[in-house]
Protein backbone atom coordinates (compact mmCIF):
# COMPACT_ATOMS: atom_id res chain seq x y z
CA UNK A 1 -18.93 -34.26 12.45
CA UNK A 2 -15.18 -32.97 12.82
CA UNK A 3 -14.08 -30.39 11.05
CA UNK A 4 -10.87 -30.92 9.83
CA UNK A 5 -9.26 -28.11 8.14
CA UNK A 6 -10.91 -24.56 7.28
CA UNK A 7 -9.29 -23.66 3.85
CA UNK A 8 -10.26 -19.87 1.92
CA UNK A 9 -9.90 -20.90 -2.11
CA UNK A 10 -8.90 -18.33 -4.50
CA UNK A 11 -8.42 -18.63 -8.34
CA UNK A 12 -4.87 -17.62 -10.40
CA UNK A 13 -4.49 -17.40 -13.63
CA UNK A 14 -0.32 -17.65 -13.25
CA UNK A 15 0.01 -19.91 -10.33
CA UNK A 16 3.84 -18.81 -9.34
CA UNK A 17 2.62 -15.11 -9.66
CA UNK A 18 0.34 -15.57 -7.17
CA UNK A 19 2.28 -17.78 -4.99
CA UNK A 20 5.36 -15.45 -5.07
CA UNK A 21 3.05 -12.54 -4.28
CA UNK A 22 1.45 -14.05 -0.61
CA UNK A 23 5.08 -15.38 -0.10
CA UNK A 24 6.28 -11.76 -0.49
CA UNK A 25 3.81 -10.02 0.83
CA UNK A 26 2.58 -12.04 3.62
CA UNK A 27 5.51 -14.08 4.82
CA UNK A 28 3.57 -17.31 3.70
CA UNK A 29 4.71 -20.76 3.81
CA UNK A 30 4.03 -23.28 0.91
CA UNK A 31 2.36 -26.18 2.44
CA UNK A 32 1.70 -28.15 -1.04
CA UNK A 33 2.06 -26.97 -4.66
CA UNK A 34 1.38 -28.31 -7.96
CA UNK A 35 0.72 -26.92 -11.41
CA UNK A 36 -2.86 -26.69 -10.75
CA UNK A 37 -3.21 -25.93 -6.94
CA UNK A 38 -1.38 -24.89 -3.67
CA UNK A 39 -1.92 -24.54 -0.39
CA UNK A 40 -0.07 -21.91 1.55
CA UNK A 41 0.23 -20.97 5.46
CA UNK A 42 -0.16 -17.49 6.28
CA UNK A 43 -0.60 -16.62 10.43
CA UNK A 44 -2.22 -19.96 11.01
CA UNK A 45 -4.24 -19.87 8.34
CA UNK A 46 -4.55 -21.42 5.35
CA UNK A 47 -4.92 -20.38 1.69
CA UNK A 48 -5.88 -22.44 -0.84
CA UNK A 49 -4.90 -21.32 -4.60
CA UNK A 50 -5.96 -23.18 -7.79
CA UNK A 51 -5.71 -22.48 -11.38
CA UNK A 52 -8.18 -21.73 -13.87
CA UNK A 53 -8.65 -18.05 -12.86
CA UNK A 54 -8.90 -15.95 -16.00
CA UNK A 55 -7.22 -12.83 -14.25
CA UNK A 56 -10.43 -10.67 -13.83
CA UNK A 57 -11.35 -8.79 -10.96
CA UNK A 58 -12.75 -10.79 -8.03
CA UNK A 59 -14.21 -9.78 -4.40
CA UNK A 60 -12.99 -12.76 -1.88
CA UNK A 61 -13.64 -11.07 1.51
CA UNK A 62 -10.35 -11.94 2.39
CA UNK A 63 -8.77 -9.54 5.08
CA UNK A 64 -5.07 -9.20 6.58
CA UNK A 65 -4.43 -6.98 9.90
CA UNK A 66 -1.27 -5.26 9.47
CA UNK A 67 0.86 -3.07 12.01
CA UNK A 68 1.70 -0.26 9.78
CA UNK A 69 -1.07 0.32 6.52
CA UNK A 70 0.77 2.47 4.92
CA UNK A 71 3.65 0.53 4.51
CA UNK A 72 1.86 -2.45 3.69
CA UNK A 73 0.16 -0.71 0.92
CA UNK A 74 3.70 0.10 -0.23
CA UNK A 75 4.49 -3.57 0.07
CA UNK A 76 1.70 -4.61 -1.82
CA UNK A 77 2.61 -2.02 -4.91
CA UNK A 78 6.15 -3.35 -4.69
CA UNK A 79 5.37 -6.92 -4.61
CA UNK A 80 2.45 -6.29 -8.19
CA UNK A 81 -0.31 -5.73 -6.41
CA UNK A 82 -2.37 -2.78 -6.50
CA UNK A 83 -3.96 -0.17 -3.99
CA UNK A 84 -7.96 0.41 -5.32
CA UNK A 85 -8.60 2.62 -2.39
CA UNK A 86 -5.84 4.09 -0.46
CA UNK A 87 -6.16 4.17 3.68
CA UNK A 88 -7.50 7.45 4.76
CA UNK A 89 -6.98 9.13 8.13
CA UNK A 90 -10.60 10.70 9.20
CA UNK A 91 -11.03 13.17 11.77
CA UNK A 92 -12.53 10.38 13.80
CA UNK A 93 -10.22 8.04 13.70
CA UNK A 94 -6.76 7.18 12.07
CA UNK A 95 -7.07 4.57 8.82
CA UNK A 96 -7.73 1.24 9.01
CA UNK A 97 -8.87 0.23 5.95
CA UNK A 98 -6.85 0.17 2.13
CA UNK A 99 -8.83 -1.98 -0.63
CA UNK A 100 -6.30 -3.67 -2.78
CA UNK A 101 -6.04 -6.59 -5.60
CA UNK A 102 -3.27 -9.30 -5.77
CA UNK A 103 -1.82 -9.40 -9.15
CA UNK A 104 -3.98 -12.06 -10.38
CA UNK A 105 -7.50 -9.43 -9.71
CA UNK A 106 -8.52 -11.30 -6.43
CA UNK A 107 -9.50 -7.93 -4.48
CA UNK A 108 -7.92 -8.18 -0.59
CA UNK A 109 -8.59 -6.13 2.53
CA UNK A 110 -5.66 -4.61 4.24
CA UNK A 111 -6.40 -3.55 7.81
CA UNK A 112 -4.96 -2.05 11.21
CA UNK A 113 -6.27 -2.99 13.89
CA UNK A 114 -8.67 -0.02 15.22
CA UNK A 115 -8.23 1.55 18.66
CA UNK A 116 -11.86 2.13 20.36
């Protein structure tokens, strides 16, 4: 069987919210949109998001690799999401991790890539 798309689903409560936000935030391209669903393209991948969330907090395992952290955490803030965890530089290695939500509760990964 061929595969013909891979598409990650998440749920909004406020459809252009969330749109605006990954537009924002991620530079993403609207594909399709309607009142109840879009589809958006963000680094050659595509996010699917559909209505009917109620707003509540929600763990997708969705993850975005970003030059700078810190300034993407400052993105995020400025564009209504929030920071849960901040990065944290260990004496190990330099952050690479910030746990954040998008303004409709769907929890995100933000990420550097780490040097080994």
């Amino acid at each position: 069987m061929q595969v013909e798309k891979v598409k990650y689903i998440i749920w909004a409560q406020d459809m252009g919210r969330a749109v605006r936000f990954y537009q924002e935030l991620f530079d993403a391209e609207v594909v399709r949109k309607s009142e109840v669903m879009a589809e958006l393209l963000i680094c050659g991948s595509t996010l699917g998001i559909h209505s009917g969330g109620e707003g509540k907090r929600t763990w997708t395992g969705l993850s975005f690799q970003m030059g700078d952290l810190f300034a993407a955490c400052d993105a995020l803030r400025s564009a209504g999401g929030t920071v849960l965890r901040e990065p944290e530089d260990t004496p190990e290695e330099p952050a690479h991790l910030a746990m954040c939500a998008d303004p409709e509760g769907n929890e995100i990964m933000l990420t550097r890539k780490r040097h080994v």
